[in-house]
Protein backbone atom coordinates (compact mmCIF):
# COMPACT_ATOMS: atom_id res chain seq x y z
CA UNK A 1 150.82 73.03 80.46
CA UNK A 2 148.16 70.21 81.76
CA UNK A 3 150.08 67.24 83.13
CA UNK A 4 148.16 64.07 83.75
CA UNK A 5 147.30 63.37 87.34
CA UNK A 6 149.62 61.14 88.77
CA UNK A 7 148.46 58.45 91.93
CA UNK A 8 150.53 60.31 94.45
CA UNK A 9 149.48 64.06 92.95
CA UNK A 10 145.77 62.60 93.93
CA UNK A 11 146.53 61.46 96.93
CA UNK A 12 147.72 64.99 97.74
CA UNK A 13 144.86 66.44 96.02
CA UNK A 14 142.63 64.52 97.96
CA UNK A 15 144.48 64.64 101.20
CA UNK A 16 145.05 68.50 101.05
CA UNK A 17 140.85 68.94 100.83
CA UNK A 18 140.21 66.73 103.58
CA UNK A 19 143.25 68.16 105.74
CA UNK A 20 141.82 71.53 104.90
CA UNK A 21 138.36 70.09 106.35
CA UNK A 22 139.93 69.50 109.28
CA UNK A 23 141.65 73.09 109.79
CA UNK A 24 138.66 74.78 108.50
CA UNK A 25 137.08 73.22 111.85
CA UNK A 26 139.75 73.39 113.85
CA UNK A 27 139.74 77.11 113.08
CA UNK A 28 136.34 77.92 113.94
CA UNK A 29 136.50 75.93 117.16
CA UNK A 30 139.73 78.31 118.01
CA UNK A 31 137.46 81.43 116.96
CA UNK A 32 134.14 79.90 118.86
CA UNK A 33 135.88 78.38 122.11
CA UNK A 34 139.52 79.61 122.50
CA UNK A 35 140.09 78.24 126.30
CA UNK A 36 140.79 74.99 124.81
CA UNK A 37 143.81 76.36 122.48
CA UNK A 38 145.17 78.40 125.18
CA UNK A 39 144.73 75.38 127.86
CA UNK A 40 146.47 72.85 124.99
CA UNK A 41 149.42 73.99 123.82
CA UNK A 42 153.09 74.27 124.28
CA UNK A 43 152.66 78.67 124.28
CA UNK A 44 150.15 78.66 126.80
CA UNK A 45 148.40 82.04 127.84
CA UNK A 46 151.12 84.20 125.70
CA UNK A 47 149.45 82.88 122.46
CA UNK A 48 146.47 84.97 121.01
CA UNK A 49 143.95 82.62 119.94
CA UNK A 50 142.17 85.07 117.67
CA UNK A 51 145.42 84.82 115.14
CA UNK A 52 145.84 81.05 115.97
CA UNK A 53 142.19 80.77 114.75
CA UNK A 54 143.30 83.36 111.78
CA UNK A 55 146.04 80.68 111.04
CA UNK A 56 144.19 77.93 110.85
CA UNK A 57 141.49 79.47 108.61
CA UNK A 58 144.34 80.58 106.22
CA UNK A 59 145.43 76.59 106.39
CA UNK A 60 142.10 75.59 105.01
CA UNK A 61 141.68 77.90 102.44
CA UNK A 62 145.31 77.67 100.87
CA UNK A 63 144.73 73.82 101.24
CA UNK A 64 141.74 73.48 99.10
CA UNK A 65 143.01 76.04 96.95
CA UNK A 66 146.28 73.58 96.58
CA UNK A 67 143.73 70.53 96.16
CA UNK A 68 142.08 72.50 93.14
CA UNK A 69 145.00 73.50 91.69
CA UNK A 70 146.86 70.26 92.00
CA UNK A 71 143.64 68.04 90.71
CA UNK A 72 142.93 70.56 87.73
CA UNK A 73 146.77 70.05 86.52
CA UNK A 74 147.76 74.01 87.50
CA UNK A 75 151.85 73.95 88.42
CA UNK A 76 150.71 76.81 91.34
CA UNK A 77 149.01 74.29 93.36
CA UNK A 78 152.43 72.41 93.72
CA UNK A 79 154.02 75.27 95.02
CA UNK A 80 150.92 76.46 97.38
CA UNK A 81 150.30 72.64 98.88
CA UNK A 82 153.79 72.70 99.52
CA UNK A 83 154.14 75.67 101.54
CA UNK A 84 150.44 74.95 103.05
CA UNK A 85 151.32 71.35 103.80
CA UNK A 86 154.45 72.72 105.90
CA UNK A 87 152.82 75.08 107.92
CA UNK A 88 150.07 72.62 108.72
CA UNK A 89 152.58 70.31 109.72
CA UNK A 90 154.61 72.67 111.69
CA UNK A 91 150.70 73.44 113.05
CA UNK A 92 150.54 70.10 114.52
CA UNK A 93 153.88 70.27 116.59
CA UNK A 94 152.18 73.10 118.31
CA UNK A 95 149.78 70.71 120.04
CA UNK A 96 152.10 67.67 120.09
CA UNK A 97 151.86 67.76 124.22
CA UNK A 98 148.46 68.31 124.33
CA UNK A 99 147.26 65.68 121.61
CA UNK A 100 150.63 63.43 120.69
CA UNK A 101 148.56 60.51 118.67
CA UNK A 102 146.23 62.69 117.17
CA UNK A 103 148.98 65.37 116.40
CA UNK A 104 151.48 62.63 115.32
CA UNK A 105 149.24 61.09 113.09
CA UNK A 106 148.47 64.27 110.88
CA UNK A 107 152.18 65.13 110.99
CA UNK A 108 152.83 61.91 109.18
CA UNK A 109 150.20 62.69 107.06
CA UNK A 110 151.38 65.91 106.36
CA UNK A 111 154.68 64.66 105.20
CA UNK A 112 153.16 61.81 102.96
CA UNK A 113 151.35 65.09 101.39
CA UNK A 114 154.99 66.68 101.16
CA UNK A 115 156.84 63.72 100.21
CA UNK A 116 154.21 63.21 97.42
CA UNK A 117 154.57 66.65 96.09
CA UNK A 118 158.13 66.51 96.11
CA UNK A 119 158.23 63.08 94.29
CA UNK A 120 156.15 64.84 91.48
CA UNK A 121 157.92 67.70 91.45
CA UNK A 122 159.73 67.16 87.85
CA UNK A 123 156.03 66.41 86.22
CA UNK A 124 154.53 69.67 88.36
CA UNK A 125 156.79 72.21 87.34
């Protein structure tokens, strides 16, 4: 069933494409220059970058994925931003130490994109 687009289902539409923007660069800059996520965050030298980079492509993809889904009505893209939002969240606690405005600041974000999909949730599914 369509639904009608709802201001806070855009805003996590919107905010799940440019998020996934953001992890889509974030993992190609693991994949190119991995010293900075092993020198940045909270695992140190016992994380493998090439699967942090992995991650972070996954992120983006499921994110704009979620956007899609979410802005052409589709009750999957609830679901998938949901679970994408969360891990890109969690994501961001990873680097809280190295980067805590930057990494505080999409955490918040993050949960506005939870908290929006949550608030919809009745209409979604």
């Amino acid at each position: 069933m369509k639904e009608k687009n709802t201001g806070w289902l855009v805003f996590a539409a919107l905010m799940l494409f440019g998020l996934g923007t953001f992890a889509l660069m974030a993992g190609l800059a693991d994949v190119v220059n991995h010293s900075w996520v092993l020198d940045n965050t909270i695992f140190g030298a016992r994380l493998d970058w090439f699967w942090y980079g992995l991650f972070d492509l996954i992120v983006a993809l499921g994110s704009f994925y979620a956007g899609w889904a979410l802005m052409s009505g589709r009750v999957e893209g609830w679901l998938i931003g949901l679970i994408f939002a969360t891990l890109s969240a969690t994501r961001w606690f990873l680097l809280i130490l190295a980067a805590p405005f930057w990494s505080l600041a999409m955490v918040v974000v993050w949960c506005l994109v939870i908290y929006a999909l949550t608030k919809t949730k009745d209409s979604a599914v």
